[in-house]
PDB file of N, CA and C in Angstrom:
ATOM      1  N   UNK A   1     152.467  70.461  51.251  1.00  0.00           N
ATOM      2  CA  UNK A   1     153.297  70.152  52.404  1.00  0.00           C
ATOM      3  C   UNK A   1     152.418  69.503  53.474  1.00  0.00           C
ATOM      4  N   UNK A   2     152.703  68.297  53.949  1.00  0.00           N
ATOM      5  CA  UNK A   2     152.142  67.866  54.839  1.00  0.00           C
ATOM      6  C   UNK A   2     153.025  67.422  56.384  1.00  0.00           C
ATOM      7  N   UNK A   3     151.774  67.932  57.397  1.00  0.00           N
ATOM      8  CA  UNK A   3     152.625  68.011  59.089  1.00  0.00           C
ATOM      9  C   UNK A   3     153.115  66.805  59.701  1.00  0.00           C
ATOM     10  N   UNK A   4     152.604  66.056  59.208  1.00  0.00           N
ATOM     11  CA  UNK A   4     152.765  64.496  59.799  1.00  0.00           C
ATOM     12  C   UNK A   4     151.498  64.406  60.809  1.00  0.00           C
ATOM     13  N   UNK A   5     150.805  65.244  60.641  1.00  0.00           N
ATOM     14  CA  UNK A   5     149.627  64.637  62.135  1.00  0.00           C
ATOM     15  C   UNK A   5     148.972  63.310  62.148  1.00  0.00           C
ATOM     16  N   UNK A   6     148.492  63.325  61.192  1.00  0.00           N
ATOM     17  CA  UNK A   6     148.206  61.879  61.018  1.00  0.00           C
ATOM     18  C   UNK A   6     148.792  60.957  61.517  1.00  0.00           C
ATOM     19  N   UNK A   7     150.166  60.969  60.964  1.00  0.00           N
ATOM     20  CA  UNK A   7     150.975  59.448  61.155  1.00  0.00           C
ATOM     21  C   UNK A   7     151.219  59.606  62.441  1.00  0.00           C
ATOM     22  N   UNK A   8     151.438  60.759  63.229  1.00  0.00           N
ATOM     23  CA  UNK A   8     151.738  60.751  64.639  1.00  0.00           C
ATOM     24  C   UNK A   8     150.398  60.604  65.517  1.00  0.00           C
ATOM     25  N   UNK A   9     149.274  61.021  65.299  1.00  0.00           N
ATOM     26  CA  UNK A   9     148.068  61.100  65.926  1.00  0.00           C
ATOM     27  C   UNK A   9     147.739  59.229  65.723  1.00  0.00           C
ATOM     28  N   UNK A  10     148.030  57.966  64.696  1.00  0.00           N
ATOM     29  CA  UNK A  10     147.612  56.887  64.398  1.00  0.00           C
ATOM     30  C   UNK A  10     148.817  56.052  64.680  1.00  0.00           C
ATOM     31  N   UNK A  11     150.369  56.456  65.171  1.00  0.00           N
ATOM     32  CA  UNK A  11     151.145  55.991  65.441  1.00  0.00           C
ATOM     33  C   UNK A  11     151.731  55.371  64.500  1.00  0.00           C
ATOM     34  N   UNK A  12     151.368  55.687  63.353  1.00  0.00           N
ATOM     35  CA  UNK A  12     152.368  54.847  61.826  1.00  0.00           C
ATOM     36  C   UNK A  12     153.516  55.313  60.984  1.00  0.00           C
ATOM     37  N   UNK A  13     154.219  54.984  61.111  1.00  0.00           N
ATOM     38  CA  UNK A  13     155.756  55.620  60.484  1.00  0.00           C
ATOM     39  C   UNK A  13     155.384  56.232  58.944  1.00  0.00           C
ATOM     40  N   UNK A  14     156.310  57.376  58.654  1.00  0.00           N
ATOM     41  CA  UNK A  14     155.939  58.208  57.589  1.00  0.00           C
ATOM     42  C   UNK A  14     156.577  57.411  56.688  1.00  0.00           C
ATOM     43  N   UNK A  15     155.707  57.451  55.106  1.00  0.00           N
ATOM     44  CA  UNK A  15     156.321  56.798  54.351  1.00  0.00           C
ATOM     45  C   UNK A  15     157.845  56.673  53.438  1.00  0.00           C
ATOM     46  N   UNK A  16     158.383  57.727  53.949  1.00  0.00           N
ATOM     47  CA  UNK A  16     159.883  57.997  54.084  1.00  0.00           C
ATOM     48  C   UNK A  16     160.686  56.976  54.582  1.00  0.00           C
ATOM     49  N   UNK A  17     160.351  56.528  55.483  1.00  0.00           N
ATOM     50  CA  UNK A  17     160.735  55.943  57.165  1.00  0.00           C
ATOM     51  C   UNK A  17     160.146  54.356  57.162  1.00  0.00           C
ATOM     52  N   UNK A  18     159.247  53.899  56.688  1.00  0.00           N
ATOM     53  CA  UNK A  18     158.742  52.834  56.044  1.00  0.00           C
ATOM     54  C   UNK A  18     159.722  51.380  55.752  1.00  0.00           C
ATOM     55  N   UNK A  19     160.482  51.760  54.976  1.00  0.00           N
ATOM     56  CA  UNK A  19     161.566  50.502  54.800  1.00  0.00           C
ATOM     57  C   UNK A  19     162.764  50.961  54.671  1.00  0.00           C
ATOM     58  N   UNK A  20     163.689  50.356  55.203  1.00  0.00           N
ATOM     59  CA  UNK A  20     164.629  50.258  55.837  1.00  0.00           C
ATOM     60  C   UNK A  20     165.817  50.539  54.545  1.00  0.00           C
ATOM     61  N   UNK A  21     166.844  50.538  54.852  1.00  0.00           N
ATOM     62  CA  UNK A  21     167.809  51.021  53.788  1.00  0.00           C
ATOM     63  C   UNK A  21     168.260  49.466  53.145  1.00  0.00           C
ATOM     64  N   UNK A  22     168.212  48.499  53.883  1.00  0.00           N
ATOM     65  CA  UNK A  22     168.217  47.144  53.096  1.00  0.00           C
ATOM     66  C   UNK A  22     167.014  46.351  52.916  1.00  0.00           C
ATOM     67  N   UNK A  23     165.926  46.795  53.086  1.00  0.00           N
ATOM     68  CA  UNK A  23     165.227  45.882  53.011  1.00  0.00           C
ATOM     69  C   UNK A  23     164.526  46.148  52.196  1.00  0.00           C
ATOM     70  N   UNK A  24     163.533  45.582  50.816  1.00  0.00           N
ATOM     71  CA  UNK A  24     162.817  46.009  50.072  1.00  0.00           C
ATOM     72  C   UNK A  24     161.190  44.909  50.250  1.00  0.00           C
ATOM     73  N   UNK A  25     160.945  44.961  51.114  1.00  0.00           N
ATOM     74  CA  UNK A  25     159.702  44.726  51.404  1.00  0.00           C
ATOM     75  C   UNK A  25     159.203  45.143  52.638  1.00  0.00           C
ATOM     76  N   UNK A  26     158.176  45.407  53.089  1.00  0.00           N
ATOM     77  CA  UNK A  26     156.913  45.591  54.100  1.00  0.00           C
ATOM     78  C   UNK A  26     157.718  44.521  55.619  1.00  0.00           C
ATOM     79  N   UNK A  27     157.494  45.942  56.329  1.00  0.00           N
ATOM     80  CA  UNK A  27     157.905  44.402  57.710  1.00  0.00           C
ATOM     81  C   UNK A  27     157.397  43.939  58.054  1.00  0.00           C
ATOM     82  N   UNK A  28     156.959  42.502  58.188  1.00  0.00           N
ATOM     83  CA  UNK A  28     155.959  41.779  59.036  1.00  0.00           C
ATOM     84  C   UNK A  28     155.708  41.996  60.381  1.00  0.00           C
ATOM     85  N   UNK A  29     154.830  42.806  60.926  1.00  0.00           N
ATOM     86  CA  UNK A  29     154.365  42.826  62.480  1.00  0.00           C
ATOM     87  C   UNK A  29     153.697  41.061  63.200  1.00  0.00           C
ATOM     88  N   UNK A  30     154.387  40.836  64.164  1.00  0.00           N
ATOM     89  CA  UNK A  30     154.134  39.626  64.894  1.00  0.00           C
ATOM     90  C   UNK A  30     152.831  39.600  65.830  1.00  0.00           C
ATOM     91  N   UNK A  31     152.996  40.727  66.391  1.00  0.00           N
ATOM     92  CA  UNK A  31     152.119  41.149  67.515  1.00  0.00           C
ATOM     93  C   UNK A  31     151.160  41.765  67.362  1.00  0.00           C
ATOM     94  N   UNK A  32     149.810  41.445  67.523  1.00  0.00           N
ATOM     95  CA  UNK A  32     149.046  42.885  66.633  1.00  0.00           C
ATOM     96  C   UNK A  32     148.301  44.052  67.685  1.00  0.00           C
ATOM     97  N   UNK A  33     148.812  43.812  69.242  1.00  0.00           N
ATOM     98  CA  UNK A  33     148.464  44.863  69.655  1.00  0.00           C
ATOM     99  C   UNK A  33     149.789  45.120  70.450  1.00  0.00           C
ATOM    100  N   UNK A  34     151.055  45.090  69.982  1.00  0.00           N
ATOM    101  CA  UNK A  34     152.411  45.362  70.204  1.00  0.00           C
ATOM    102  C   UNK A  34     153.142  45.730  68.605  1.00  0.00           C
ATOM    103  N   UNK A  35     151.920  46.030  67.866  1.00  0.00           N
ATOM    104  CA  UNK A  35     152.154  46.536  66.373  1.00  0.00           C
ATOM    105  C   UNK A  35     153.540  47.804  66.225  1.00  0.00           C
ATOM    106  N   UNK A  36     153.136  48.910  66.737  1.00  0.00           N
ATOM    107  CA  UNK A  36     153.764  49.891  67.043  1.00  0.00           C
ATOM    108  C   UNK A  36     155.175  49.839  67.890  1.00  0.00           C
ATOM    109  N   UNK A  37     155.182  49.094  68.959  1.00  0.00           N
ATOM    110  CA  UNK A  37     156.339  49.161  69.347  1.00  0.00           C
ATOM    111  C   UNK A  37     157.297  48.314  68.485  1.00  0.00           C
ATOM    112  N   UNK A  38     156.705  47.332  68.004  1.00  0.00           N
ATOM    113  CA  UNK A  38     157.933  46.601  67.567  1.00  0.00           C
ATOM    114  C   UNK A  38     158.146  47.649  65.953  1.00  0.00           C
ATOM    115  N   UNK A  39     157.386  48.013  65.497  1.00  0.00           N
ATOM    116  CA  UNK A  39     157.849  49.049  64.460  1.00  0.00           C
ATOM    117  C   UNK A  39     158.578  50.371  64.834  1.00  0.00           C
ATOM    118  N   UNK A  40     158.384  51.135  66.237  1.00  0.00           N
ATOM    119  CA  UNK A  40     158.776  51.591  66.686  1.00  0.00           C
ATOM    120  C   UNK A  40     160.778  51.157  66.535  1.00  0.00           C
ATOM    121  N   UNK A  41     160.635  50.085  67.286  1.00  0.00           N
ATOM    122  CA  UNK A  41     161.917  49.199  67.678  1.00  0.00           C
ATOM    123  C   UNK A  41     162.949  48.921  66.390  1.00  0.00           C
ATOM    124  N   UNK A  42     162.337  48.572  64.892  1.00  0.00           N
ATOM    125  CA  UNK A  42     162.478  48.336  64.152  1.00  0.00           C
ATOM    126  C   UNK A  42     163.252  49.372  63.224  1.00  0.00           C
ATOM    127  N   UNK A  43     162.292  50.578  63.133  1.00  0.00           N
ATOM    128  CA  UNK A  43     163.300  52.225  62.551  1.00  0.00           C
ATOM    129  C   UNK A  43     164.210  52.946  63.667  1.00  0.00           C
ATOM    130  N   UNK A  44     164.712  52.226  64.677  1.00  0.00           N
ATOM    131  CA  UNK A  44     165.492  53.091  65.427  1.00  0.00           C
ATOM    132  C   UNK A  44     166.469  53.011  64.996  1.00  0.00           C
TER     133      UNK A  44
END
């Protein structure tokens, strides 16, 4: 069983949460030090 610290302590979505219910590839981040929010923005 794992806590999620990691992904929350490095800000990276759990691999559950990763891709989207239509999408079957990796999302391209645009921004690379606005990485997080727009992934953030992206699984809401």
């Amino acid at each position: 069983m794992s806590s999620g610290l990691a992904y929350d302590a490095f800000g990276t979505p759990r691999p559950d949460t990763y891709f989207q219910a239509g999408e079957s590839k990796a999302p391209v981040v645009v921004q690379r030090f606005d990485s997080k929010a727009e992934l953030d923005t992206r699984l809401k």
